[in-house]
Protein backbone atom coordinates (compact mmCIF):
# COMPACT_ATOMS: atom_id res chain seq x y z
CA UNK A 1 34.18 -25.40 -12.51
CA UNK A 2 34.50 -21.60 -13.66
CA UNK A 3 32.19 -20.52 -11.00
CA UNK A 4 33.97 -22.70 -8.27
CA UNK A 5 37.18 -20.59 -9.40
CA UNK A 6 35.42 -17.41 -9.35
CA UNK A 7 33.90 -18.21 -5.91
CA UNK A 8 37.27 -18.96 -4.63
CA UNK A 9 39.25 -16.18 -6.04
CA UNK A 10 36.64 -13.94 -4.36
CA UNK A 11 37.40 -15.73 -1.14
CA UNK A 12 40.97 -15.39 -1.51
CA UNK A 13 41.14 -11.69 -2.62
CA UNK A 14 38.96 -11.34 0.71
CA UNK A 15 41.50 -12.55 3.15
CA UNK A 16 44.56 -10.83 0.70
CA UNK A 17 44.32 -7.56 -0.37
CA UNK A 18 47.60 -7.39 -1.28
CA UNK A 19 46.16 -9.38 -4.18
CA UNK A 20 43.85 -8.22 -6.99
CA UNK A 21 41.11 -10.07 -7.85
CA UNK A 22 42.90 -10.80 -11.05
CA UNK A 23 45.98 -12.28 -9.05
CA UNK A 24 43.63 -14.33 -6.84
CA UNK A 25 41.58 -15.80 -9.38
CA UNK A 26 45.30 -16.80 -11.06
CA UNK A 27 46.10 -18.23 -7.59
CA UNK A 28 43.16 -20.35 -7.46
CA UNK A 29 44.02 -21.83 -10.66
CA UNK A 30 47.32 -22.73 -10.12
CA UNK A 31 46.61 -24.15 -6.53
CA UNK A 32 43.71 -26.33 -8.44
CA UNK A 33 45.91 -27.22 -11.50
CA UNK A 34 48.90 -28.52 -9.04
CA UNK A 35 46.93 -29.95 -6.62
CA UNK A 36 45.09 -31.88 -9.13
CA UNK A 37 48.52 -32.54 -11.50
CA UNK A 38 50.34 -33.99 -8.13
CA UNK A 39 47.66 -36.26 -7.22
CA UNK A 40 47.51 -37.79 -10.64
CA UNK A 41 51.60 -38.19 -10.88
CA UNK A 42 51.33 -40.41 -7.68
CA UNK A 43 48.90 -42.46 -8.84
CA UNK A 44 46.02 -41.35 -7.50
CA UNK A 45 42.53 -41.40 -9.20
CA UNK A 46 40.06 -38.67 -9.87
CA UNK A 47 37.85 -37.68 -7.28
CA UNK A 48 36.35 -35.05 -8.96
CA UNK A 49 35.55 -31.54 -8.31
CA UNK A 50 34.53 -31.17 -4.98
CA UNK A 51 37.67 -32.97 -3.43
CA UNK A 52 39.67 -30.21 -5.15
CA UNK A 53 37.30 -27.27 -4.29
CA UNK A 54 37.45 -28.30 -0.49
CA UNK A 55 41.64 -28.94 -0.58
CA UNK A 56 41.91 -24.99 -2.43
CA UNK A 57 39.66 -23.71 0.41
CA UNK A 58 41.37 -25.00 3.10
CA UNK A 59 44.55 -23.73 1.70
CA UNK A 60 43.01 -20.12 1.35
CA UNK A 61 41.90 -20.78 4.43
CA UNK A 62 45.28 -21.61 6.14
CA UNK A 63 47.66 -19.87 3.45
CA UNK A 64 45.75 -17.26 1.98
CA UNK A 65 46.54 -14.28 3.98
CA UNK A 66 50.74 -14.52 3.37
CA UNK A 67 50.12 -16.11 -0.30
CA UNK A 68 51.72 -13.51 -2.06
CA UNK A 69 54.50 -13.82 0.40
CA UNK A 70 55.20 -17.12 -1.71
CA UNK A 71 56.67 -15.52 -4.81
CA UNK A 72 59.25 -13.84 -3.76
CA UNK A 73 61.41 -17.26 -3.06
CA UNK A 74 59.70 -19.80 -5.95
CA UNK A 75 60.63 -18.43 -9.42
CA UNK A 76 57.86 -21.00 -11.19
CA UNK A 77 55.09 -18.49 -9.90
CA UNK A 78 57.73 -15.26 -9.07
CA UNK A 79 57.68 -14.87 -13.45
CA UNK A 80 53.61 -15.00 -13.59
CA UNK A 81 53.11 -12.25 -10.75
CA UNK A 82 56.51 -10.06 -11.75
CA UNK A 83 54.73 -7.15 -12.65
CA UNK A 84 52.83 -7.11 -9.66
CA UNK A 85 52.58 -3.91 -7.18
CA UNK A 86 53.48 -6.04 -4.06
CA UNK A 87 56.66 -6.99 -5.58
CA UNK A 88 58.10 -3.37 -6.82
């Protein structure tokens, strides 16, 4: 799972560099923990890695480039990325 995160932080810091490579690899694990935390409060069964790896990529995909756009307006991720440059 650790290199699937690592590949898609890499992807993610390439369409954002507003982002570190530190920010995007804490990106890709929130996106995988929530995605994977929502699907099992409604119910849904595991479907293992690979389901998860393809829904994060298509959101870096879609969402990736104005990501850090996000945490200006949702204080749940605005704490973890305070320090930040891109929001000084």
């Amino acid at each position: 799972m650790q290199e699937s995160i690592q590949r898609l932080a890499e992807r993610l810091y390439d369409k954002n560099k507003t982002l570190t490579i530190d920010d995007a690899r804490t990106w890709v694990e929130l996106l995988w923990e929530d995605f994977e935390a929502t699907r099992a409060k409604a119910g849904r069964g595991y479907e293992g890695q690979k389901v998860t790896e393809d829904i994060v990529t298509r959101w870096i995909e879609n969402y990736g480039p104005r990501l850090h756009e996000f945490v200006e307006n949702n204080q749940k991720y605005k704490r973890l990325f305070e320090k930040k440059q891109y929001l000084q």
